[in-house]
PDB file of N, CA and C in Angstrom:
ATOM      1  N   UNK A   1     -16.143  58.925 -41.701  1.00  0.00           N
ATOM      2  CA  UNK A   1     -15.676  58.427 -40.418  1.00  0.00           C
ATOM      3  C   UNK A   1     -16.273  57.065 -40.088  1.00  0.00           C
ATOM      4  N   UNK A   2     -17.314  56.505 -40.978  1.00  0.00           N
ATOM      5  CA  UNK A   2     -17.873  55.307 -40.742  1.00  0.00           C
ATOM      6  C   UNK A   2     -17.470  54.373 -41.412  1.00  0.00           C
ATOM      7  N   UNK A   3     -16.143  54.191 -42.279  1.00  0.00           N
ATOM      8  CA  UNK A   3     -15.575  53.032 -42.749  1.00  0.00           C
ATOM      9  C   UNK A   3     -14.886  51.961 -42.207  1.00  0.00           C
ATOM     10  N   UNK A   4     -15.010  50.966 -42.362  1.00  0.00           N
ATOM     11  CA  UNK A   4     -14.103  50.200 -41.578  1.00  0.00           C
ATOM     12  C   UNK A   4     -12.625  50.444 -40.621  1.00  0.00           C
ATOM     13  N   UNK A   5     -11.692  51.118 -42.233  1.00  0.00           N
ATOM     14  CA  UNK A   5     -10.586  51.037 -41.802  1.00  0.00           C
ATOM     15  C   UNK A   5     -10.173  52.444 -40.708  1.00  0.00           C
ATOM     16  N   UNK A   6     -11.570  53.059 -40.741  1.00  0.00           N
ATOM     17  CA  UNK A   6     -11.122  54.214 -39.945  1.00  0.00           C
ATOM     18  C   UNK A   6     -11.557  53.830 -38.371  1.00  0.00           C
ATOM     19  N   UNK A   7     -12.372  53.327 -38.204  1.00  0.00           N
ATOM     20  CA  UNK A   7     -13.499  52.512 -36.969  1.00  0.00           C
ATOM     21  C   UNK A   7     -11.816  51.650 -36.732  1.00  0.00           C
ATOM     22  N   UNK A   8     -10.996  50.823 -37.409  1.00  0.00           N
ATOM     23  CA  UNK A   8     -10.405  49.738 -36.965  1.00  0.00           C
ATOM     24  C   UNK A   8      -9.265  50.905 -36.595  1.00  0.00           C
ATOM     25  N   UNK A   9      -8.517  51.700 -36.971  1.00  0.00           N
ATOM     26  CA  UNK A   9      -7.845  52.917 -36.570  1.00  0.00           C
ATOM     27  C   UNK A   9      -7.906  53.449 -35.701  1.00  0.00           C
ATOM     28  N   UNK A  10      -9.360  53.596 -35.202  1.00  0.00           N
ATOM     29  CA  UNK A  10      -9.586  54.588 -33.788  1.00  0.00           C
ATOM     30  C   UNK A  10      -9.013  53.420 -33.207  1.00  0.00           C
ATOM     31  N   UNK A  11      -9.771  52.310 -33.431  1.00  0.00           N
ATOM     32  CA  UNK A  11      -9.825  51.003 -32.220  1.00  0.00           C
ATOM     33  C   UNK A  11      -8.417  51.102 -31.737  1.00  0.00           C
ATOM     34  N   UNK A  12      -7.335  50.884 -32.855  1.00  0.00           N
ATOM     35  CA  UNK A  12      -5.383  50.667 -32.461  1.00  0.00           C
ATOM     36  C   UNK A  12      -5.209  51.883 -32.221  1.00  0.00           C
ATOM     37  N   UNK A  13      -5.434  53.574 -32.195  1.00  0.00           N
ATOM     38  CA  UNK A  13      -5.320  53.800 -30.998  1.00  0.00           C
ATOM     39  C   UNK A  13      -5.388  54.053 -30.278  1.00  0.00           C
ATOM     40  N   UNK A  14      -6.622  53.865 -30.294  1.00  0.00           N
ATOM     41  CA  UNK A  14      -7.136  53.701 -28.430  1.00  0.00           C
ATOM     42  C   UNK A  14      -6.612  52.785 -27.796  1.00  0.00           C
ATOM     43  N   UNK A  15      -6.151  51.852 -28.270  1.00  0.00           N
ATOM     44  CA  UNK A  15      -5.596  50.630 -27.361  1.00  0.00           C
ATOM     45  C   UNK A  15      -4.156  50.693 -27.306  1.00  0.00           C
ATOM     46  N   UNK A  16      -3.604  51.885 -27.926  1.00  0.00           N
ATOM     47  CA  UNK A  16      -2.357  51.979 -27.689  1.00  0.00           C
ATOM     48  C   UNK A  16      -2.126  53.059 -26.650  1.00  0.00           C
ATOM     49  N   UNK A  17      -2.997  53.733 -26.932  1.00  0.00           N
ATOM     50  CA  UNK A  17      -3.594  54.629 -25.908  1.00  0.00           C
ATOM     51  C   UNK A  17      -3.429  54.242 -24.222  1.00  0.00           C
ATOM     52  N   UNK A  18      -4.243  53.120 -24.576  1.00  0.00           N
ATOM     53  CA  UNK A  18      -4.812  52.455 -23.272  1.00  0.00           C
ATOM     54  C   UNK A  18      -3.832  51.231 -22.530  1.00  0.00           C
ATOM     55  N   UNK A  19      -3.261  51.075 -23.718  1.00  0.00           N
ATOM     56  CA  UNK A  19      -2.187  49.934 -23.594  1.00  0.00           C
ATOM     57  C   UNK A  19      -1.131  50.109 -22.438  1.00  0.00           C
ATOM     58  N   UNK A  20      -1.258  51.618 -22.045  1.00  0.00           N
ATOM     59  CA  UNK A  20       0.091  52.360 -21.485  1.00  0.00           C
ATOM     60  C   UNK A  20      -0.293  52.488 -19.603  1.00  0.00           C
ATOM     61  N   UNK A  21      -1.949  52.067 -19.911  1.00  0.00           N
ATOM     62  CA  UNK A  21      -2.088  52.311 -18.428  1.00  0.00           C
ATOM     63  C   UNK A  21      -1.604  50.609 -17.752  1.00  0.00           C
ATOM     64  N   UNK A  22      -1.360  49.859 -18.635  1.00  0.00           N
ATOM     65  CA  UNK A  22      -0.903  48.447 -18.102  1.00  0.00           C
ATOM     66  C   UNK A  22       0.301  48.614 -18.083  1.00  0.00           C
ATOM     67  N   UNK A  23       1.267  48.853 -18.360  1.00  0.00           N
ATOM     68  CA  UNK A  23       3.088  49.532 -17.958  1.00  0.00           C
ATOM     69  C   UNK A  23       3.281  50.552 -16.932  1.00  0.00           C
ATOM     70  N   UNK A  24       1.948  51.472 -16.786  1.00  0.00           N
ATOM     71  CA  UNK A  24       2.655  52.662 -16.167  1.00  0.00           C
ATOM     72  C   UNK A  24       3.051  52.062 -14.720  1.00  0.00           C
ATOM     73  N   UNK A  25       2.958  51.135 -14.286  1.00  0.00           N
ATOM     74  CA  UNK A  25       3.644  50.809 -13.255  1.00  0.00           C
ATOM     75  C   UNK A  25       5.262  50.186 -13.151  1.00  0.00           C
ATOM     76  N   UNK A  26       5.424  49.787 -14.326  1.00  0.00           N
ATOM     77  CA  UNK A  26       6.852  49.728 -14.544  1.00  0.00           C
ATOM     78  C   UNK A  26       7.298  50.736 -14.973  1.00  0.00           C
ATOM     79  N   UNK A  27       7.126  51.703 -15.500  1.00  0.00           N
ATOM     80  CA  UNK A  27       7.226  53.151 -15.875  1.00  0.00           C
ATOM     81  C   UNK A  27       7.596  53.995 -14.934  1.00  0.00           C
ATOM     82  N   UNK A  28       6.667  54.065 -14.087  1.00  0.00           N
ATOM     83  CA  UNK A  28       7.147  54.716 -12.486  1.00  0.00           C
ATOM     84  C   UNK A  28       8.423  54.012 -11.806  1.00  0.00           C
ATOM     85  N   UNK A  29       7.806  52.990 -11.323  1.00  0.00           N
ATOM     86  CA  UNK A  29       8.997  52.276 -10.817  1.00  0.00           C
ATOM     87  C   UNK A  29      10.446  52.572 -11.514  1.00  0.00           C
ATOM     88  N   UNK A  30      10.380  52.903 -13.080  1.00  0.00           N
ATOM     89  CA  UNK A  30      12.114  52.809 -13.647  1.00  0.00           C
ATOM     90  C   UNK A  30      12.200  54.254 -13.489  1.00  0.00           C
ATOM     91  N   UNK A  31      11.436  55.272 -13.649  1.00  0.00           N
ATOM     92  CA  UNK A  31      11.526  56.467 -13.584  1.00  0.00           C
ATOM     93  C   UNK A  31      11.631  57.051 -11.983  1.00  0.00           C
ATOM     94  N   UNK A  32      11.164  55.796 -10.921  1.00  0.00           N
ATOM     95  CA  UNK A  32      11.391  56.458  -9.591  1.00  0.00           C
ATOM     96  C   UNK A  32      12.937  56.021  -9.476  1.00  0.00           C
ATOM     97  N   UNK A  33      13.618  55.239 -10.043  1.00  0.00           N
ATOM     98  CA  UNK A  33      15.148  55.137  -9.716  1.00  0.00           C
ATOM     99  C   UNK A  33      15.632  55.440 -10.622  1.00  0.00           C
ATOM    100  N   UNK A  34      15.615  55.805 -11.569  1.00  0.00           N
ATOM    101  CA  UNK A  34      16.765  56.202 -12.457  1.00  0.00           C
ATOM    102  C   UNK A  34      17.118  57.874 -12.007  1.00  0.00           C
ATOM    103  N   UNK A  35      15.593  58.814 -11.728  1.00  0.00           N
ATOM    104  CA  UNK A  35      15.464  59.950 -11.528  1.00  0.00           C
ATOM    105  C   UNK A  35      15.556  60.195  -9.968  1.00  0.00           C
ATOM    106  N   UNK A  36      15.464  59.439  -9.198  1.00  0.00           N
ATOM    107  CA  UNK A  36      15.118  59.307  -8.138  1.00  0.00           C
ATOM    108  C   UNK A  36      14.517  60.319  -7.291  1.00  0.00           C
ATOM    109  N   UNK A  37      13.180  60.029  -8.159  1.00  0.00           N
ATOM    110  CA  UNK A  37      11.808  60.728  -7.572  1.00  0.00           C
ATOM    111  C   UNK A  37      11.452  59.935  -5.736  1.00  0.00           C
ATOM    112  N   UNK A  38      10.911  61.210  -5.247  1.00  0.00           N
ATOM    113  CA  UNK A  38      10.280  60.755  -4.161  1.00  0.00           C
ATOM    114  C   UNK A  38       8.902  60.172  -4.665  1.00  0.00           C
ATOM    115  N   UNK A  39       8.105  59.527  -3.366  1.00  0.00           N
ATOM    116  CA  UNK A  39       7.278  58.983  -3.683  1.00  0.00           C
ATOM    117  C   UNK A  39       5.432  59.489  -4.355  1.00  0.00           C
ATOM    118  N   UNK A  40       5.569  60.789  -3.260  1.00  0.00           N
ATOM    119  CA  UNK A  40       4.341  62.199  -4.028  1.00  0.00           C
ATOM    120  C   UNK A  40       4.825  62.446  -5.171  1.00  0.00           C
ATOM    121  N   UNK A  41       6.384  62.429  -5.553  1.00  0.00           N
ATOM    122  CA  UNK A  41       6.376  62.638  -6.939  1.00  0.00           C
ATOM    123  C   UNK A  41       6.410  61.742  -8.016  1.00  0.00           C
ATOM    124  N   UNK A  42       6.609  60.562  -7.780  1.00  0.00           N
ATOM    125  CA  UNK A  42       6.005  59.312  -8.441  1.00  0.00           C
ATOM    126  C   UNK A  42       4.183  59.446  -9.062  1.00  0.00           C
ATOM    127  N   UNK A  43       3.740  59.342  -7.786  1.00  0.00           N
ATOM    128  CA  UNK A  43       1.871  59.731  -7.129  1.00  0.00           C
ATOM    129  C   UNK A  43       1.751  61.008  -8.851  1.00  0.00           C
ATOM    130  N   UNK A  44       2.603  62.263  -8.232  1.00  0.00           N
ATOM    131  CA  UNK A  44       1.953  63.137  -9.564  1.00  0.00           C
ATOM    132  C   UNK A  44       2.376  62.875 -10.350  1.00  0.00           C
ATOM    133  N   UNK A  45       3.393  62.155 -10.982  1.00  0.00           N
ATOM    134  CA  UNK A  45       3.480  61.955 -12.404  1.00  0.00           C
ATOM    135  C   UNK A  45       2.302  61.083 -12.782  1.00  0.00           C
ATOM    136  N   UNK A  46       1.841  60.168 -12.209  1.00  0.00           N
ATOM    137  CA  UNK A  46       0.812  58.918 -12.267  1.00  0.00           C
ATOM    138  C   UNK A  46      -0.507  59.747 -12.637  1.00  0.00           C
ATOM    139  N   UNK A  47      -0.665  60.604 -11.708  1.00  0.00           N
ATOM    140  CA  UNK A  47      -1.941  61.210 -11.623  1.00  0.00           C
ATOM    141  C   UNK A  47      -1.857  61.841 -13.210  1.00  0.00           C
ATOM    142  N   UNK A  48      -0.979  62.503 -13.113  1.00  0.00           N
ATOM    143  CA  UNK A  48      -0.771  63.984 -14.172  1.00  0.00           C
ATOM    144  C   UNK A  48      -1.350  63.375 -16.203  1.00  0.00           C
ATOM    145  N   UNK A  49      -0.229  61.948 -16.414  1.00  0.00           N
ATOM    146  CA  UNK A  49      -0.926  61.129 -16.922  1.00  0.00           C
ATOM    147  C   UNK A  49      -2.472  60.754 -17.008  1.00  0.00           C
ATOM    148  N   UNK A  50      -2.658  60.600 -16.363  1.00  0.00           N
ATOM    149  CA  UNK A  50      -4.654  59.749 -16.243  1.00  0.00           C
ATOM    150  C   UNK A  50      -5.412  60.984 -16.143  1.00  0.00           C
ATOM    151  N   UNK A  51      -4.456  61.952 -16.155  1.00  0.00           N
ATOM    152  CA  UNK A  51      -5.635  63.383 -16.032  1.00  0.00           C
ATOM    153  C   UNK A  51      -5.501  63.802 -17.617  1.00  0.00           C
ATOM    154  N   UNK A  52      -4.391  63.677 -18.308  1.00  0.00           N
ATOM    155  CA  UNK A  52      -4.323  63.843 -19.638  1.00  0.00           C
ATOM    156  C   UNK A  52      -4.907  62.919 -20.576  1.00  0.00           C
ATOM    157  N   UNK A  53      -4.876  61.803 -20.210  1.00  0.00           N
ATOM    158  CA  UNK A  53      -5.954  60.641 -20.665  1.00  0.00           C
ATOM    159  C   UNK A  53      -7.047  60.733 -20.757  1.00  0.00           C
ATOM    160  N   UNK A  54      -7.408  60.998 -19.642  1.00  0.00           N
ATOM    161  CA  UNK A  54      -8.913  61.552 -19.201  1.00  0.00           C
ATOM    162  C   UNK A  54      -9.574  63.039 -19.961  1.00  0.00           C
ATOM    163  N   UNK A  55      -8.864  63.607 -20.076  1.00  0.00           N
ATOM    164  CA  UNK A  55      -8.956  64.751 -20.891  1.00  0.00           C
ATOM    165  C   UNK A  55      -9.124  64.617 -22.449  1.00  0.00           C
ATOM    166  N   UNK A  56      -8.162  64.254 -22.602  1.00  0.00           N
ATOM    167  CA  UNK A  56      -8.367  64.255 -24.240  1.00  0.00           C
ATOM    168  C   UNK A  56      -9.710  63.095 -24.533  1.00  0.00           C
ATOM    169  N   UNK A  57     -10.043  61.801 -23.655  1.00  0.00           N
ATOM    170  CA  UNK A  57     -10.895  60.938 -24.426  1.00  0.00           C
ATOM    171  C   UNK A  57     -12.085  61.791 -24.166  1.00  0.00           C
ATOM    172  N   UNK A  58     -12.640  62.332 -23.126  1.00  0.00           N
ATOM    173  CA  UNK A  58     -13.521  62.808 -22.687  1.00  0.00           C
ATOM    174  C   UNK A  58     -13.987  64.515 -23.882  1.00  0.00           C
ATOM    175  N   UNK A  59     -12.948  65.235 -23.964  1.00  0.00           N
ATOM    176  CA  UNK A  59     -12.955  66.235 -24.986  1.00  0.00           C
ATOM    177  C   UNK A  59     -13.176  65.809 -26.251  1.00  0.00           C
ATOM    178  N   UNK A  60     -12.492  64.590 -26.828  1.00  0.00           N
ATOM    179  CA  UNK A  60     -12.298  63.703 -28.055  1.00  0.00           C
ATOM    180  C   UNK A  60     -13.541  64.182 -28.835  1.00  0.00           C
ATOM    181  N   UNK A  61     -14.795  64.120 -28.935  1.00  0.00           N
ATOM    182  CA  UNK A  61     -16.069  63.829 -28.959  1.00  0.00           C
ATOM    183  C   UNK A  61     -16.252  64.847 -29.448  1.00  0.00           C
ATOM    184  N   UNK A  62     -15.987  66.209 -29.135  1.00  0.00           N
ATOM    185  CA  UNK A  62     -16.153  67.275 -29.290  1.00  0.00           C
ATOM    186  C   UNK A  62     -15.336  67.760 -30.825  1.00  0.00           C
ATOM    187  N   UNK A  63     -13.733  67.779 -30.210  1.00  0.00           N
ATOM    188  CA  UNK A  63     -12.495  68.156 -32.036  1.00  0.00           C
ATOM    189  C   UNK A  63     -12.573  66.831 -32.722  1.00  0.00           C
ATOM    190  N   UNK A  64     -13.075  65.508 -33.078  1.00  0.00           N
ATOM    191  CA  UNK A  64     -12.823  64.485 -33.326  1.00  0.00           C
ATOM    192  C   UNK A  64     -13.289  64.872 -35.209  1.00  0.00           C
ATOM    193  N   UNK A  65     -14.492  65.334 -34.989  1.00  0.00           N
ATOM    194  CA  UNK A  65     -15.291  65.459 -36.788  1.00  0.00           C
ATOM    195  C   UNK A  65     -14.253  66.918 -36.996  1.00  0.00           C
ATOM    196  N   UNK A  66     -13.804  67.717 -36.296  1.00  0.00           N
ATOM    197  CA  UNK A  66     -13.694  68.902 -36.857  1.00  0.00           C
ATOM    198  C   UNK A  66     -12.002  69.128 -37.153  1.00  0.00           C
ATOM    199  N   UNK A  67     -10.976  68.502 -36.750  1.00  0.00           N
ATOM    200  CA  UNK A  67      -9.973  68.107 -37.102  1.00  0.00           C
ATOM    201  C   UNK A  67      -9.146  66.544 -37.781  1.00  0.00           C
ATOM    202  N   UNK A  68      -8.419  66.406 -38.965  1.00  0.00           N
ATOM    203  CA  UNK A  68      -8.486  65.431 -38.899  1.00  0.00           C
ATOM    204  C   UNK A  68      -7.430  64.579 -38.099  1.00  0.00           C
ATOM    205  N   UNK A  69      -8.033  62.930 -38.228  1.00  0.00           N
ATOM    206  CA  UNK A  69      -7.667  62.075 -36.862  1.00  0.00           C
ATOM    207  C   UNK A  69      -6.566  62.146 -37.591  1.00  0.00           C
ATOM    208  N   UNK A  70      -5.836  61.587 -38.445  1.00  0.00           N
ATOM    209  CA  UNK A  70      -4.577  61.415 -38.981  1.00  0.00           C
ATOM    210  C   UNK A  70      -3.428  62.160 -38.897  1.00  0.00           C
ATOM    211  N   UNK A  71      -3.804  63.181 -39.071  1.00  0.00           N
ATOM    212  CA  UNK A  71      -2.897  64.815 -38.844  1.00  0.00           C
ATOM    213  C   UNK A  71      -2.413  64.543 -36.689  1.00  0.00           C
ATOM    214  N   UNK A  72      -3.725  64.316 -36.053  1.00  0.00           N
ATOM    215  CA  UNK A  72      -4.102  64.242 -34.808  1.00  0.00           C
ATOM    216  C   UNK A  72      -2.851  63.698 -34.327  1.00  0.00           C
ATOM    217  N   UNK A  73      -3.215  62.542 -34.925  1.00  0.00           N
ATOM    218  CA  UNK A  73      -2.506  61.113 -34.349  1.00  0.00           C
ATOM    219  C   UNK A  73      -1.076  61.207 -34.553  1.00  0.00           C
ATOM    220  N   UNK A  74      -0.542  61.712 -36.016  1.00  0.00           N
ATOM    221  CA  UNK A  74       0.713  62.001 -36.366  1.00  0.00           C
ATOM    222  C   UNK A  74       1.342  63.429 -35.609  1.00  0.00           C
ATOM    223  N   UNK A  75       0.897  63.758 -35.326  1.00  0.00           N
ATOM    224  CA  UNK A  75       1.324  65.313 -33.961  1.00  0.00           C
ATOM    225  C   UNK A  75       1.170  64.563 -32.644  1.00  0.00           C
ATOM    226  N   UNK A  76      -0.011  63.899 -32.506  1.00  0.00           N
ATOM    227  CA  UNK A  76       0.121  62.938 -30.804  1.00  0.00           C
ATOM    228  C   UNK A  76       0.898  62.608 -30.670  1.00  0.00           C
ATOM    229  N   UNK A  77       1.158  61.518 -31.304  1.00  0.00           N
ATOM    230  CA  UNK A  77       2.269  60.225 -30.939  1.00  0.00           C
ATOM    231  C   UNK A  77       3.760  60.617 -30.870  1.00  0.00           C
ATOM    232  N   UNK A  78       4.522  61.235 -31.775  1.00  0.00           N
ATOM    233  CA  UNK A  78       5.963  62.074 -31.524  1.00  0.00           C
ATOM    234  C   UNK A  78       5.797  62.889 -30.235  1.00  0.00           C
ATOM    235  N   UNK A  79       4.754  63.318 -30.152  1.00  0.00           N
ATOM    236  CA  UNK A  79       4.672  64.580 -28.476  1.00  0.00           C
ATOM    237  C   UNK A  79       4.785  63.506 -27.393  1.00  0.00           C
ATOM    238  N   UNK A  80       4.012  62.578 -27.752  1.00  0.00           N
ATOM    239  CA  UNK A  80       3.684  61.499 -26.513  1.00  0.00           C
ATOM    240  C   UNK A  80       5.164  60.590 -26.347  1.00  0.00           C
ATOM    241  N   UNK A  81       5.627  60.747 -27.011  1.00  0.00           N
ATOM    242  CA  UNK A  81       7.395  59.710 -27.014  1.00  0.00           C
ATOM    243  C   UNK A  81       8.479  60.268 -26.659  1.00  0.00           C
ATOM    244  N   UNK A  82       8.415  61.673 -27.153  1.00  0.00           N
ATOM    245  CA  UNK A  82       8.902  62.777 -26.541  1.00  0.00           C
ATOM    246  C   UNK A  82       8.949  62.815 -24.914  1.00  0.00           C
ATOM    247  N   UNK A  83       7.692  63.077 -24.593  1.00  0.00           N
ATOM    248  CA  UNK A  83       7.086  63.161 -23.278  1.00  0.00           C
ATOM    249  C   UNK A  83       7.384  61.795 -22.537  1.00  0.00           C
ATOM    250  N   UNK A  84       7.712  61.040 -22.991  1.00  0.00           N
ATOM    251  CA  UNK A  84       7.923  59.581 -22.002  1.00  0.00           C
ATOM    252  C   UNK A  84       9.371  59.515 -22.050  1.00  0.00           C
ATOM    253  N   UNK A  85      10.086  60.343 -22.819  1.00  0.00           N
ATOM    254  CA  UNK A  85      11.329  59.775 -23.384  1.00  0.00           C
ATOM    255  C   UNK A  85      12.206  61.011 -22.067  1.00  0.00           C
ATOM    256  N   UNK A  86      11.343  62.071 -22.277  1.00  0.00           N
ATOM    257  CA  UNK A  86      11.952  63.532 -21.198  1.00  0.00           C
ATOM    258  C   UNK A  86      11.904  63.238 -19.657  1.00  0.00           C
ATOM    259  N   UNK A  87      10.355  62.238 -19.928  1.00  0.00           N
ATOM    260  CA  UNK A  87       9.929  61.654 -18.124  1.00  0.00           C
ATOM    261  C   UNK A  87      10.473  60.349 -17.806  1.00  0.00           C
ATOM    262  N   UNK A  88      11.434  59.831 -18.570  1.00  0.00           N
ATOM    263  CA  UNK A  88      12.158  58.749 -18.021  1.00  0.00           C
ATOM    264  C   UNK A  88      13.747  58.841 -18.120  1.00  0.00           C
TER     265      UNK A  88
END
């Protein structure tokens, strides 16, 4: 887990990760009119996000050595596109 290309791996994506909290405001906004969410329900989708964020980096630490990241990442990312693709 201490090689470069795995250290430069976490780094892209975490920052793709992280990349998403700089959109989620255009995110809401297209998802409050296309769906036409009220505004508490704008609020919990926002929240519901940063609580799942918050969750997994914070847990991370813990399944990170004991599953691998690759497998991780390749099951994340389709769930996570999925999930943006169902919430917009």
């Amino acid at each position: 887990m201490d090689r470069a290309r795995v250290i430069l791996a976490g780094v892209v994506v975490s920052a793709l990760g992280a990349l998403f909290y700089n959109v989620l405001p255009l995110f809401l906004g297209t998802a409050q009119d296309f769906r036409e969410l009220s505004d508490p329900s704008v609020g919990l989708l926002g929240s519901v996000f940063y609580v799942g964020f918050t969750l997994t980096t914070v847990t991370a630490f813990f399944w990170i050595r004991r599953w691998n990241w690759r497998w991780v990442t390749l099951a994340a990312v389709p769930l996570a596109a999925a999930a943006l693709v169902v919430a917009g």
